[in-house]
C-alpha atoms as a PDB file:
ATOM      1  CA  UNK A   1     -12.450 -12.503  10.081  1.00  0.00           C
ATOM      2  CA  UNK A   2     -11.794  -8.740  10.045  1.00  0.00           C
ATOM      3  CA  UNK A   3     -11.040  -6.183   7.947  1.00  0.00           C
ATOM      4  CA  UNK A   4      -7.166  -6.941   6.469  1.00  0.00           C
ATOM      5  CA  UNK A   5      -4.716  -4.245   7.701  1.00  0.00           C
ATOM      6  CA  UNK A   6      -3.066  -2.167   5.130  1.00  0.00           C
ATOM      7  CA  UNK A   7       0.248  -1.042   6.130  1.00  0.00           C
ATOM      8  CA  UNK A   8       2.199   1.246   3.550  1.00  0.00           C
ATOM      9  CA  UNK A   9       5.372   3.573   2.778  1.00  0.00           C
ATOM     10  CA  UNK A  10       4.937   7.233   1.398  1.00  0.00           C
ATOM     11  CA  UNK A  11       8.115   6.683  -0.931  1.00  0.00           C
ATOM     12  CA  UNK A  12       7.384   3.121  -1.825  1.00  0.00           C
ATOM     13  CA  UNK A  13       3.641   3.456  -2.412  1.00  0.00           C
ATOM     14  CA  UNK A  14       3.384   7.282  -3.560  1.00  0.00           C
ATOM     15  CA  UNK A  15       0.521   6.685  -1.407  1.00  0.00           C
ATOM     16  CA  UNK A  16      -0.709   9.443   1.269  1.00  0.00           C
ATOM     17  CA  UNK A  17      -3.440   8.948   3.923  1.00  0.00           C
ATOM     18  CA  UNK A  18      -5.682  11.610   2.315  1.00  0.00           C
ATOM     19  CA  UNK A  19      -5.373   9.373  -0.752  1.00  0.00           C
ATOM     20  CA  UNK A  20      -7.324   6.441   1.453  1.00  0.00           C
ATOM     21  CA  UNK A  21      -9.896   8.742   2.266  1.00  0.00           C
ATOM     22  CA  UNK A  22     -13.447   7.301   1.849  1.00  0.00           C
ATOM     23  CA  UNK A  23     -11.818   3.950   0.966  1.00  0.00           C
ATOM     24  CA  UNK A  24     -10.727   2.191   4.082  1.00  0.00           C
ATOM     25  CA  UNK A  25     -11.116   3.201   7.483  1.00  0.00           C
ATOM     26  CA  UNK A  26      -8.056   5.348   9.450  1.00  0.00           C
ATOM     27  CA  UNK A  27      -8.216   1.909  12.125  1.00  0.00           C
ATOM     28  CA  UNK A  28      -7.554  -0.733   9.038  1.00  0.00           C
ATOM     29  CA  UNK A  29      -4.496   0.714   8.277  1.00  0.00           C
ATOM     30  CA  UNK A  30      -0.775   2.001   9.287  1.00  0.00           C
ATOM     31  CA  UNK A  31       1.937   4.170   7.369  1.00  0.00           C
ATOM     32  CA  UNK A  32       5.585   2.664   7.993  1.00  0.00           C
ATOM     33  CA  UNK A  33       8.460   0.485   6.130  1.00  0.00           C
ATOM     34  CA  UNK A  34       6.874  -2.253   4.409  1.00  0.00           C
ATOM     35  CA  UNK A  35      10.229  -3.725   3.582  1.00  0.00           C
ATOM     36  CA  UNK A  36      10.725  -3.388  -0.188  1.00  0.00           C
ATOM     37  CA  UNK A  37      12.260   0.492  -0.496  1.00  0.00           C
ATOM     38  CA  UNK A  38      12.555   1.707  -4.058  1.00  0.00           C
ATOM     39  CA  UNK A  39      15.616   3.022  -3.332  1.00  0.00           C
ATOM     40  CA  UNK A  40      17.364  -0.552  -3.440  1.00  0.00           C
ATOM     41  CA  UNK A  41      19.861  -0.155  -6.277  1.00  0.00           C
ATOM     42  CA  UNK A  42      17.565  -3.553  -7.832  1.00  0.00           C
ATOM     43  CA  UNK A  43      14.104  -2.579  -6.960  1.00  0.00           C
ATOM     44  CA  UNK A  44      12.070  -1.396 -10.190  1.00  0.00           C
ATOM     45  CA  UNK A  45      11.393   2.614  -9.577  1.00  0.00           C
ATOM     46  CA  UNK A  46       8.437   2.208 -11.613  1.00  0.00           C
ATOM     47  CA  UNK A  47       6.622  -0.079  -9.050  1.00  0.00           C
ATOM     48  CA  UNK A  48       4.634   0.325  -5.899  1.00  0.00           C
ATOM     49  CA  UNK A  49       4.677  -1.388  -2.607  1.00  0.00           C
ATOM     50  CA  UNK A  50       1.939  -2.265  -0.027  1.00  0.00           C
ATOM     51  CA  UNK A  51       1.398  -4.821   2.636  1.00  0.00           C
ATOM     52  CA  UNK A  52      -2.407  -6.309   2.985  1.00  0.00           C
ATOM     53  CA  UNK A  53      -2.487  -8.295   5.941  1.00  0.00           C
ATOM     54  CA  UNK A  54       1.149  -9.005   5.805  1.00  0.00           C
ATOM     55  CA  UNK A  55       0.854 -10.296   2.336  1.00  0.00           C
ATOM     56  CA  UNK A  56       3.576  -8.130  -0.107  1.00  0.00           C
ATOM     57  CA  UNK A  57       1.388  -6.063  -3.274  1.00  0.00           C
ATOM     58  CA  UNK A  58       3.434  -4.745  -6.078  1.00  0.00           C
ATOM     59  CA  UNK A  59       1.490  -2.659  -8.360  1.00  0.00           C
ATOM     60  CA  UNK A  60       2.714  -0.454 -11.470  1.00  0.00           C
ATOM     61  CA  UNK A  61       0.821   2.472  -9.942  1.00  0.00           C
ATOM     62  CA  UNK A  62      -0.365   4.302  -7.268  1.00  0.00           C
ATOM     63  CA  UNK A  63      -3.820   3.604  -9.325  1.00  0.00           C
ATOM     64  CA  UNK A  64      -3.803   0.717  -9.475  1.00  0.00           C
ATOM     65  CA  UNK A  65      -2.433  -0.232  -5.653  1.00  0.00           C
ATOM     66  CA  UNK A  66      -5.279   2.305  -4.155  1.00  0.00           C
ATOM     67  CA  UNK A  67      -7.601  -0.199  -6.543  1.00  0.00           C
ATOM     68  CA  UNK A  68      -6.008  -3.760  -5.116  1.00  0.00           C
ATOM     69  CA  UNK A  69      -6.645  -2.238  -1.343  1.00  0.00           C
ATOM     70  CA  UNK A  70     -10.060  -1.012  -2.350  1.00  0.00           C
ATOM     71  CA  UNK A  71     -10.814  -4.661  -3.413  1.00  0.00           C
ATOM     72  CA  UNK A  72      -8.966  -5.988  -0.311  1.00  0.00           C
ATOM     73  CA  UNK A  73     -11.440  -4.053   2.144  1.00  0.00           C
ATOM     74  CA  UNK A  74     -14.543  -4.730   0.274  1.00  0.00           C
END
């Protein structure tokens, strides 16, 4: 199996690419909508939004998301 893809949104994840730097490589992952904007009137603005392998992961930080993909490529 390969590497899982990591596919995230600037304003959901607070995430940039220079922020994945060192961690995964530029081919294991993809900036775009991941489907669960903040700016939803009943989304929680304190959480964070990625998509590993298609698989939805909400974190209460950019920390702590950068950590969960870290794990996910390891």
């Amino acid at each position: 199996m390969g590497k899982p893809v990591v596919k995230f949104c600037k304003k959901c994840s607070g995430i940039k690419p220079k922020d994945l730097k060192g961690i995964i490589d530029k081919d294991a992952w993809k900036e775009g909508c991941v489907h669960a904007c903040v700016k939803k009137k009943d989304a929680e603005p304190e959480r964070v939004f990625a998509r590993i392998d298609g698989r939805l992961v909400v974190c209460s930080s950019k920390k702590d998301l950068i950590k969960k993909i870290k794990e996910a490529v390891a």
